[in-house]
C-alpha atoms as a PDB file:
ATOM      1  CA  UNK A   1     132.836  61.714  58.428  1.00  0.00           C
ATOM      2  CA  UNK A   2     130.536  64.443  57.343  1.00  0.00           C
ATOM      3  CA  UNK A   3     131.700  67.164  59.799  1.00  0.00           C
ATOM      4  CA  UNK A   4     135.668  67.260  59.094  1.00  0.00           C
ATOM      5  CA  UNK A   5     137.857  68.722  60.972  1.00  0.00           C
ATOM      6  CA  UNK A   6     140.716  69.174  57.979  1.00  0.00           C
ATOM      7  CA  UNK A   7     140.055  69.776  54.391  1.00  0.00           C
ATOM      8  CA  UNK A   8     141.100  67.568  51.764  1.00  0.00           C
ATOM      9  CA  UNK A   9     139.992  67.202  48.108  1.00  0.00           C
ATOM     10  CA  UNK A  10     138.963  64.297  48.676  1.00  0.00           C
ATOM     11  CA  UNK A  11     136.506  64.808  50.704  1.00  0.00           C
ATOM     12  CA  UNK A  12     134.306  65.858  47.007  1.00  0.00           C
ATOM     13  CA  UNK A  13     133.675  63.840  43.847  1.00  0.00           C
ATOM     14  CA  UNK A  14     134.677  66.910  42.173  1.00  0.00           C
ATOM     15  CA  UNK A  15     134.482  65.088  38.575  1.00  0.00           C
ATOM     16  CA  UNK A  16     130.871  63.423  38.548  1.00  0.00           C
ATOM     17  CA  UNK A  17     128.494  65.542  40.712  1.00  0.00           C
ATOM     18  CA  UNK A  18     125.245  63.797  42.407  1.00  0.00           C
ATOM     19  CA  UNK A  19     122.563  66.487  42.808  1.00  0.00           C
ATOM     20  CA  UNK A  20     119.409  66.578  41.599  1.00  0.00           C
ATOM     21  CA  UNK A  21     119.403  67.268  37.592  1.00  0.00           C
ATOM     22  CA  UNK A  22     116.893  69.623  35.993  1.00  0.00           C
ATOM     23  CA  UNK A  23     113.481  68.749  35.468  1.00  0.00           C
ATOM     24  CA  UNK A  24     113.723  65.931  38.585  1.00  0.00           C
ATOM     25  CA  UNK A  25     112.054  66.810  42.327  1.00  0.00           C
ATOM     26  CA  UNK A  26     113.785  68.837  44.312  1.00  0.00           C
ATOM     27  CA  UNK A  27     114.466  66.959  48.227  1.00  0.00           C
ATOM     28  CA  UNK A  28     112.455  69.168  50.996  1.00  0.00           C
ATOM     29  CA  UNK A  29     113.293  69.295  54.197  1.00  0.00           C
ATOM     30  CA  UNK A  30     112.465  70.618  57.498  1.00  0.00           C
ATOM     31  CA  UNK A  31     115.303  72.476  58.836  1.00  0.00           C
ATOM     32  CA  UNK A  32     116.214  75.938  60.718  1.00  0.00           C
ATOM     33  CA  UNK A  33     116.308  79.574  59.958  1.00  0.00           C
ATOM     34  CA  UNK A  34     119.190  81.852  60.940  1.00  0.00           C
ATOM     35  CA  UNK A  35     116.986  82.970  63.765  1.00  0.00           C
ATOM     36  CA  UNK A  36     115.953  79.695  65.127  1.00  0.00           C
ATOM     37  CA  UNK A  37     112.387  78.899  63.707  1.00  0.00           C
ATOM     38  CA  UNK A  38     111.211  75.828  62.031  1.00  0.00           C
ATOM     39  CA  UNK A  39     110.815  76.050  58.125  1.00  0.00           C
ATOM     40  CA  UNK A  40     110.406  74.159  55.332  1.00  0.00           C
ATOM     41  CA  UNK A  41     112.612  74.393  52.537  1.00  0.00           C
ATOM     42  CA  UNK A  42     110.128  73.817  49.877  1.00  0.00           C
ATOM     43  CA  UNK A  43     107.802  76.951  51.243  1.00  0.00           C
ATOM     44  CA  UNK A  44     108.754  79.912  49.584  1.00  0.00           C
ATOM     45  CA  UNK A  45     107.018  83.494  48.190  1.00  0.00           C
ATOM     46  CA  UNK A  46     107.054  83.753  44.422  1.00  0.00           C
ATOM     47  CA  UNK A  47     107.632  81.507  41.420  1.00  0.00           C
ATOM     48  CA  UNK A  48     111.042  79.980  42.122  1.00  0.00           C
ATOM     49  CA  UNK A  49     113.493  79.831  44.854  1.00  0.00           C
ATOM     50  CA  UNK A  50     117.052  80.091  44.095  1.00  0.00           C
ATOM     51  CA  UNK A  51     119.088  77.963  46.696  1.00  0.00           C
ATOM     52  CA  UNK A  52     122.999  78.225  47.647  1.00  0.00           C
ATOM     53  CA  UNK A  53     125.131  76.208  49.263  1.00  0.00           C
ATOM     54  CA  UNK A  54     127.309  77.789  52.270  1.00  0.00           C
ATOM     55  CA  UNK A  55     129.233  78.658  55.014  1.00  0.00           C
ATOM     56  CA  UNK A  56     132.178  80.942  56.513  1.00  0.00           C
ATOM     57  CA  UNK A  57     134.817  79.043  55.631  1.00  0.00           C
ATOM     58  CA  UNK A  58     133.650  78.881  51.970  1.00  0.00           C
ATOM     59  CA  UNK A  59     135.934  81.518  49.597  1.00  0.00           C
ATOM     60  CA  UNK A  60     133.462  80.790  46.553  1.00  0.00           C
ATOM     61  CA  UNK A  61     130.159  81.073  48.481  1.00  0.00           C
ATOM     62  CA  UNK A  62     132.011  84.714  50.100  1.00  0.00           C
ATOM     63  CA  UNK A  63     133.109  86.049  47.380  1.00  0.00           C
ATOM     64  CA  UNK A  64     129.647  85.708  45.475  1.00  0.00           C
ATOM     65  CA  UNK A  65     127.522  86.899  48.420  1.00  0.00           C
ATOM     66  CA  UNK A  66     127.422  90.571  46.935  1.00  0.00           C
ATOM     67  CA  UNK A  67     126.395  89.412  43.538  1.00  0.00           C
ATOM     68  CA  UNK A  68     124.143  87.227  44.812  1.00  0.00           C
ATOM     69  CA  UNK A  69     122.279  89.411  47.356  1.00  0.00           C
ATOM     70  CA  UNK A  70     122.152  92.067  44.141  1.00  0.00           C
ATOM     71  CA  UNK A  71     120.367  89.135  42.579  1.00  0.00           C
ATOM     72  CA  UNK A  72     117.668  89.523  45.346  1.00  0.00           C
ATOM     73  CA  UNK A  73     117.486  93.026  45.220  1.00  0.00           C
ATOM     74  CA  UNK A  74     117.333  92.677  41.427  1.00  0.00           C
ATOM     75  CA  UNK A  75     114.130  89.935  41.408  1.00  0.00           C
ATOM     76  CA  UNK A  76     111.849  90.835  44.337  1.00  0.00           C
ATOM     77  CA  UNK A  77     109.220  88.586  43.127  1.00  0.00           C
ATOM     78  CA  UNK A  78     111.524  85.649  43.420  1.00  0.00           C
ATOM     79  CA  UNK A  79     112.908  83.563  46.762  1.00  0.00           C
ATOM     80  CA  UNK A  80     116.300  83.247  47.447  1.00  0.00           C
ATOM     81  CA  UNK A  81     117.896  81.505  50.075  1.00  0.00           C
ATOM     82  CA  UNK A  82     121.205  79.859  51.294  1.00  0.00           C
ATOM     83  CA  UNK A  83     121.530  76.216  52.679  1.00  0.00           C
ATOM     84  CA  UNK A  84     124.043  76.434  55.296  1.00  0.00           C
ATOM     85  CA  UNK A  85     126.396  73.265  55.647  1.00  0.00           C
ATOM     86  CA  UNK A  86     129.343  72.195  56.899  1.00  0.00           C
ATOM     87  CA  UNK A  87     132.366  74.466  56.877  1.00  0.00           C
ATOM     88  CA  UNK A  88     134.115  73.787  53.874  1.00  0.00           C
ATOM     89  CA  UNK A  89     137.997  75.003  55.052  1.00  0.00           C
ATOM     90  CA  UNK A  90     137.378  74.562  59.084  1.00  0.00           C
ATOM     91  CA  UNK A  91     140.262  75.944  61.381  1.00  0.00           C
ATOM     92  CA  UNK A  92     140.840  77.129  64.747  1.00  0.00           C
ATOM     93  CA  UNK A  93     138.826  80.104  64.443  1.00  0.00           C
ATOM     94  CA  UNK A  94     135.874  78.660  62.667  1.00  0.00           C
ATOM     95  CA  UNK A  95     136.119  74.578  63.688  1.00  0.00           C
ATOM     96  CA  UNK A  96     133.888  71.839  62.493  1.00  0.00           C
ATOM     97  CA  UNK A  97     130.541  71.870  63.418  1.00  0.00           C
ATOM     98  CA  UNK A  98     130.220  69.156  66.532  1.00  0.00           C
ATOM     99  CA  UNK A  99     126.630  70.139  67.705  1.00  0.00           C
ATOM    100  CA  UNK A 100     123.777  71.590  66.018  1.00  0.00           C
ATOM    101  CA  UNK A 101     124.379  74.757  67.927  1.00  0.00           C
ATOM    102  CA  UNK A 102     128.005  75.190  66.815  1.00  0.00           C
ATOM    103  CA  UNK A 103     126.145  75.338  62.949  1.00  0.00           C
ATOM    104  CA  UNK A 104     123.214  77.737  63.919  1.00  0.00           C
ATOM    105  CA  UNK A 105     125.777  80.344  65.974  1.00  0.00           C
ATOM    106  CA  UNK A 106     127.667  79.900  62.673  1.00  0.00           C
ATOM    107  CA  UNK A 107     124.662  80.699  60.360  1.00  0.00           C
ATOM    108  CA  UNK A 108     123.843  83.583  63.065  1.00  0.00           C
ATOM    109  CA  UNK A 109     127.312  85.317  62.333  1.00  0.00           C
ATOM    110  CA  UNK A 110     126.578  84.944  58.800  1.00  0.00           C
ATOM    111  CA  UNK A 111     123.089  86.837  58.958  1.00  0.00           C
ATOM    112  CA  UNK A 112     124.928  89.677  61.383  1.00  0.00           C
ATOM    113  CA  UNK A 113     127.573  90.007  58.713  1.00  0.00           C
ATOM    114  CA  UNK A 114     124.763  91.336  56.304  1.00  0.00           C
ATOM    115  CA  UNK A 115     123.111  88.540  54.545  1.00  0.00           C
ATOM    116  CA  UNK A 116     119.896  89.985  53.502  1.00  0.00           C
ATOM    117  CA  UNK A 117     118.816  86.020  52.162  1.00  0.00           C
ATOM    118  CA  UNK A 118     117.170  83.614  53.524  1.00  0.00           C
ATOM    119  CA  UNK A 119     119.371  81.646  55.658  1.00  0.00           C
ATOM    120  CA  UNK A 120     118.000  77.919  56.289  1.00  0.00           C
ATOM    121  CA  UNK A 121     120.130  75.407  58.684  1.00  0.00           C
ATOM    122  CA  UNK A 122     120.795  72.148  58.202  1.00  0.00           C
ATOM    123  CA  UNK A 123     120.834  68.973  60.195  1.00  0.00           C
ATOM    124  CA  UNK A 124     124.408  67.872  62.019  1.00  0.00           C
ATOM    125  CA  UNK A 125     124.346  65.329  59.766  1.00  0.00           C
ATOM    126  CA  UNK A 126     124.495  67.323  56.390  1.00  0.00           C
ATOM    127  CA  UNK A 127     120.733  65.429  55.118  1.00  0.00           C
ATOM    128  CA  UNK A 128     119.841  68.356  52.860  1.00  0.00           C
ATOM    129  CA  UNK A 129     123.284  69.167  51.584  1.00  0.00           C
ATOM    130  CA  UNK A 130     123.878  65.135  50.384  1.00  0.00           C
ATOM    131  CA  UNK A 131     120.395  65.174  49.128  1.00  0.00           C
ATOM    132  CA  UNK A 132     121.344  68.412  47.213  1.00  0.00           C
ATOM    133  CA  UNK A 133     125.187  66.669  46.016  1.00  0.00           C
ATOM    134  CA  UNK A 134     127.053  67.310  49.017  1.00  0.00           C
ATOM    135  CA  UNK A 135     129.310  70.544  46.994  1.00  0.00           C
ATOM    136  CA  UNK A 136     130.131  73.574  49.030  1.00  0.00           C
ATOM    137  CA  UNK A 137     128.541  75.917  46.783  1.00  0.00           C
ATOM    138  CA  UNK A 138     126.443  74.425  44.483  1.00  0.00           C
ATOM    139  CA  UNK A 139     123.014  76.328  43.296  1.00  0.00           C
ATOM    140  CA  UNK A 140     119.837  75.358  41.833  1.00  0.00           C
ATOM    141  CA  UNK A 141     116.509  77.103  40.963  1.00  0.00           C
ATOM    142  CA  UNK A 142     113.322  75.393  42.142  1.00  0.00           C
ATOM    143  CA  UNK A 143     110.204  76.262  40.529  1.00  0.00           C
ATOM    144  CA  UNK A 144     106.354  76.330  42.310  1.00  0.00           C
ATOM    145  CA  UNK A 145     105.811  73.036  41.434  1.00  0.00           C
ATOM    146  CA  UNK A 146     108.764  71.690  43.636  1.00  0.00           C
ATOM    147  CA  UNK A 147     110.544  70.785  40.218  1.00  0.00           C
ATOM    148  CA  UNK A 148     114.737  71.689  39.952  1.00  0.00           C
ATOM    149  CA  UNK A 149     114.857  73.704  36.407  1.00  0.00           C
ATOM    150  CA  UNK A 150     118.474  74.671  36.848  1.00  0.00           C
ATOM    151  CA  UNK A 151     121.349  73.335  38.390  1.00  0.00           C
ATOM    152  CA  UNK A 152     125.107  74.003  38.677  1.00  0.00           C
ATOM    153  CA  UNK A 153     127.940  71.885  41.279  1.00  0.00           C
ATOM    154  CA  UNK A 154     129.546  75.471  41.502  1.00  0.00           C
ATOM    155  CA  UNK A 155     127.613  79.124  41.514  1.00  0.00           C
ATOM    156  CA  UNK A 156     128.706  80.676  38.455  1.00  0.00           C
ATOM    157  CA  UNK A 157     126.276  84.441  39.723  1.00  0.00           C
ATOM    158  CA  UNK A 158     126.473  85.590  35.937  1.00  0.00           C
ATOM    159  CA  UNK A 159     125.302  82.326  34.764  1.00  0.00           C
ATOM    160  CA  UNK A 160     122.803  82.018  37.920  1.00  0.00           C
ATOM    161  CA  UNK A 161     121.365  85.464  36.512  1.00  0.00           C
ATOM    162  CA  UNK A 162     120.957  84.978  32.783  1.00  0.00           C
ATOM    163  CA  UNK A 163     119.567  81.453  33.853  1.00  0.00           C
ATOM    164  CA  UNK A 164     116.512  83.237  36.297  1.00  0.00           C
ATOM    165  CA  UNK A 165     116.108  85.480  33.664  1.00  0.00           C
ATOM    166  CA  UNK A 166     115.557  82.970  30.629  1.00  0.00           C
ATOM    167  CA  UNK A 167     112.997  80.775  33.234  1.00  0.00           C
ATOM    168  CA  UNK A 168     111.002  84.519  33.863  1.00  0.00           C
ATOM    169  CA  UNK A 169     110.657  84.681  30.338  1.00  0.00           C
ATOM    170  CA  UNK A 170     109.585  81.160  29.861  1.00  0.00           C
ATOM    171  CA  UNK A 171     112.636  79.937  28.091  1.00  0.00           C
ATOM    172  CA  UNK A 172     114.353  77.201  29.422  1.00  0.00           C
ATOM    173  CA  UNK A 173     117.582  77.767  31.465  1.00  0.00           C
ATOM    174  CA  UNK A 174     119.718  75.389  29.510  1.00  0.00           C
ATOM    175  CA  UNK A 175     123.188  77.322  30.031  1.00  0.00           C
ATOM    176  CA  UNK A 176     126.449  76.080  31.320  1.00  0.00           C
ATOM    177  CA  UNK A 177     127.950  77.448  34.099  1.00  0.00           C
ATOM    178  CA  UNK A 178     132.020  78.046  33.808  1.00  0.00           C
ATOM    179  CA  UNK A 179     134.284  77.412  36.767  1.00  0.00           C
ATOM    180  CA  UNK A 180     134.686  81.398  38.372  1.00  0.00           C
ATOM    181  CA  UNK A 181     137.651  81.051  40.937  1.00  0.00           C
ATOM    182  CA  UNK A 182     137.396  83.850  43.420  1.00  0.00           C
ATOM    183  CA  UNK A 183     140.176  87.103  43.246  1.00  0.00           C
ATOM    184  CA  UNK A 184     143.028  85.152  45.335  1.00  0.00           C
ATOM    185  CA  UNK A 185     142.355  88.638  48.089  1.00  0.00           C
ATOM    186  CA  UNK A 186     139.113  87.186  48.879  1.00  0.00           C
ATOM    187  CA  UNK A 187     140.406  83.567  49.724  1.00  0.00           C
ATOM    188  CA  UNK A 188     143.115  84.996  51.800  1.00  0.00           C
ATOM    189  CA  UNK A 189     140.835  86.933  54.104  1.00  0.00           C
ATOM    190  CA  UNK A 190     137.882  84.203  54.045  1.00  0.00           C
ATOM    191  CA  UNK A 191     141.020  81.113  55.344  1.00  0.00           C
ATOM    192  CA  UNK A 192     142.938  83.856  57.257  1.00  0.00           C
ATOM    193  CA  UNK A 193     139.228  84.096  59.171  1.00  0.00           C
ATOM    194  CA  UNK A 194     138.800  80.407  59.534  1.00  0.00           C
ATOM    195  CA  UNK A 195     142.219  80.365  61.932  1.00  0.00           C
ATOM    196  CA  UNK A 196     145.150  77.926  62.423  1.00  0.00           C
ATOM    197  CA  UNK A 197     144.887  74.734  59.563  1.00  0.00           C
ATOM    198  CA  UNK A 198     142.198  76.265  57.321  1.00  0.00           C
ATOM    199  CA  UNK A 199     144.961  77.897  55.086  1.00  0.00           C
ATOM    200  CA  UNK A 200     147.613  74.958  55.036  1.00  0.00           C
ATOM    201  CA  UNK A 201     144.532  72.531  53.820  1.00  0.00           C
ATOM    202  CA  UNK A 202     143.280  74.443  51.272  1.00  0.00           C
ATOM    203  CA  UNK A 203     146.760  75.029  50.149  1.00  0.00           C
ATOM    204  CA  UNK A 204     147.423  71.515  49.899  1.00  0.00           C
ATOM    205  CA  UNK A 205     144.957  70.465  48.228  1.00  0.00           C
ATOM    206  CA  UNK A 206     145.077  73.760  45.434  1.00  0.00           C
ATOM    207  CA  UNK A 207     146.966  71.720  42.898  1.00  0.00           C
ATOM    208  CA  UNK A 208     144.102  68.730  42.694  1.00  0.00           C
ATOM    209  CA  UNK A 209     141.465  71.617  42.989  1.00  0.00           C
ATOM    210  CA  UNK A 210     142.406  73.607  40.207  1.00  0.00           C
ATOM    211  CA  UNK A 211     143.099  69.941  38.050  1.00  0.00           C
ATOM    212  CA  UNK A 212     139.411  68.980  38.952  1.00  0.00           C
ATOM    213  CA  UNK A 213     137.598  72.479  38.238  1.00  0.00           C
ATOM    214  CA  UNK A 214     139.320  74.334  35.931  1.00  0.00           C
ATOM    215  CA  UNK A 215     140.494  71.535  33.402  1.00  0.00           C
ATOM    216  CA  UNK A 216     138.241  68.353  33.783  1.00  0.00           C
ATOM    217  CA  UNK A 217     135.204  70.297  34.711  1.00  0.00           C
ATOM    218  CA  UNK A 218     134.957  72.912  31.728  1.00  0.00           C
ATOM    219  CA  UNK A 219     136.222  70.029  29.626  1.00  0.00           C
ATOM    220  CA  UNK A 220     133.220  68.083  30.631  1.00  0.00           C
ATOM    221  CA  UNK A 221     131.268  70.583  30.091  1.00  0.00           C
ATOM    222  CA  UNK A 222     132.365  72.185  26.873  1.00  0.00           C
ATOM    223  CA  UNK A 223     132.327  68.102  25.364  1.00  0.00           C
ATOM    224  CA  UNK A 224     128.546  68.033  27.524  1.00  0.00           C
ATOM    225  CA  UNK A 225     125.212  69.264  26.478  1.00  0.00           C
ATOM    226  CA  UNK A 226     123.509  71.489  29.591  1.00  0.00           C
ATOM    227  CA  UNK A 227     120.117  70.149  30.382  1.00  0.00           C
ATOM    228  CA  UNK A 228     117.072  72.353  29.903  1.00  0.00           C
ATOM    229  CA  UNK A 229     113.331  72.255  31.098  1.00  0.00           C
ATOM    230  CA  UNK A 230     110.442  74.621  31.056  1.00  0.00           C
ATOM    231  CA  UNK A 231     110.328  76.842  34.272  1.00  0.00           C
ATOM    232  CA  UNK A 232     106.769  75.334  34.715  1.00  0.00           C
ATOM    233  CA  UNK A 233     108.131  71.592  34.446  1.00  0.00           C
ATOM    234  CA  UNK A 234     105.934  69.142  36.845  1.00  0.00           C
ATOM    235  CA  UNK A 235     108.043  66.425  38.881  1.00  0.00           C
END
């Protein structure tokens, strides 16, 4: 089931992630801003659009919100926007989604809590987010011709940076992006938020989490070579 109503590491291929690669097309889709208009997600202002996967109960995608909205502030003539999914830690407080309006109230409270992106909505079903790999904070850069030239399973905002900054320049992005865990304060508050069962799931699933990101991952990717395309690539 797409919407779950407990976390568990299992839910994620954590070793072999399925989104779109660099230099393939990136999926559009007609979804729904923060504010309730239809948009699609391919229809942006500027050269490239830098997408992020999200929601409340996400630590990763809360604890890189201020880094990332600097990244805005920092590249005006670029698009950024978030791709809110399902909750990735649900609880009592912040439950699984069971209606489309249980995911746009939950994309509202994330635009009143000071997200100056773009906040798009997705379907109950989660079509974008699979299309995109299904990861609860994944990010990719799009260019104008609809074409992914970077991509990352987790948001790595240094690595997100330096990688918008070598496409500007017309240099492809080919970095790799290191596991960042979140400080453990941030996690707390972001679970403590999500009420009753968010917490004890995470927790028990911690030991596979930090197996799957921190070890196999940056082994993968240290023994790996990151893929690289011009920032003008056509799909």
């Amino acid at each position: 089931m797409y919407n779950y109503d407990q976390f568990s590491a299992k839910d994620y291929d954590l070793i072999n992630f399925r989104g779109p690669k660099p230099g393939t097309a990136a999926p559009d889709f007609e979804l729904t801003s923060a504010e309730g208009a239809s948009v699609r997600l391919l229809e942006f202002e500027g050269d490239f659009l830098v997408l992020e996967m999200g929601s409340l109960t996400c630590p990763l995608f809360q604890g890189r919100r201020k880094s990332m909205n600097d990244l805005k502030s920092s590249h005006p003539d670029v698009s950024t926007a978030v791709l809110y999914v399902r909750e990735a830690h649900p609880g009592a407080n912040i439950p699984s989604h069971q209606t489309n309006q249980d995911k746009q109230t939950c994309a509202g409270r994330l635009l009143k809590g000071g997200e100056r992106r773009r906040i798009l909505v997705d379907d109950l079903e989660g079509t974008a987010h699979q299309a995109y790999g299904g990861y609860p904070n994944s990010i990719f850069i799009i260019n104008r011709n609809g074409c992914i030239v970077y991509a990352s399973d987790w948001n790595n905002p240094d690595t997100t940076r330096r990688a918008l900054s070598c496409l500007k320049q017309g240099k492809p992005a080919d970095l790799r992006a290191w596991f960042k865990p979140v400080p453990p304060s941030v996690s707390l508050k972001i679970l403590k938020a999500g009420g009753k069962g968010s917490m004890s799931d995470f927790l028990r699933g911690l030991p596979r989490l930090i197996w799957n990101n921190l070890v196999l991952r940056n082994i993968r990717l240290l023994n790996g070579r990151a893929i690289g395309v011009l920032p003008d690539t056509e799909c």
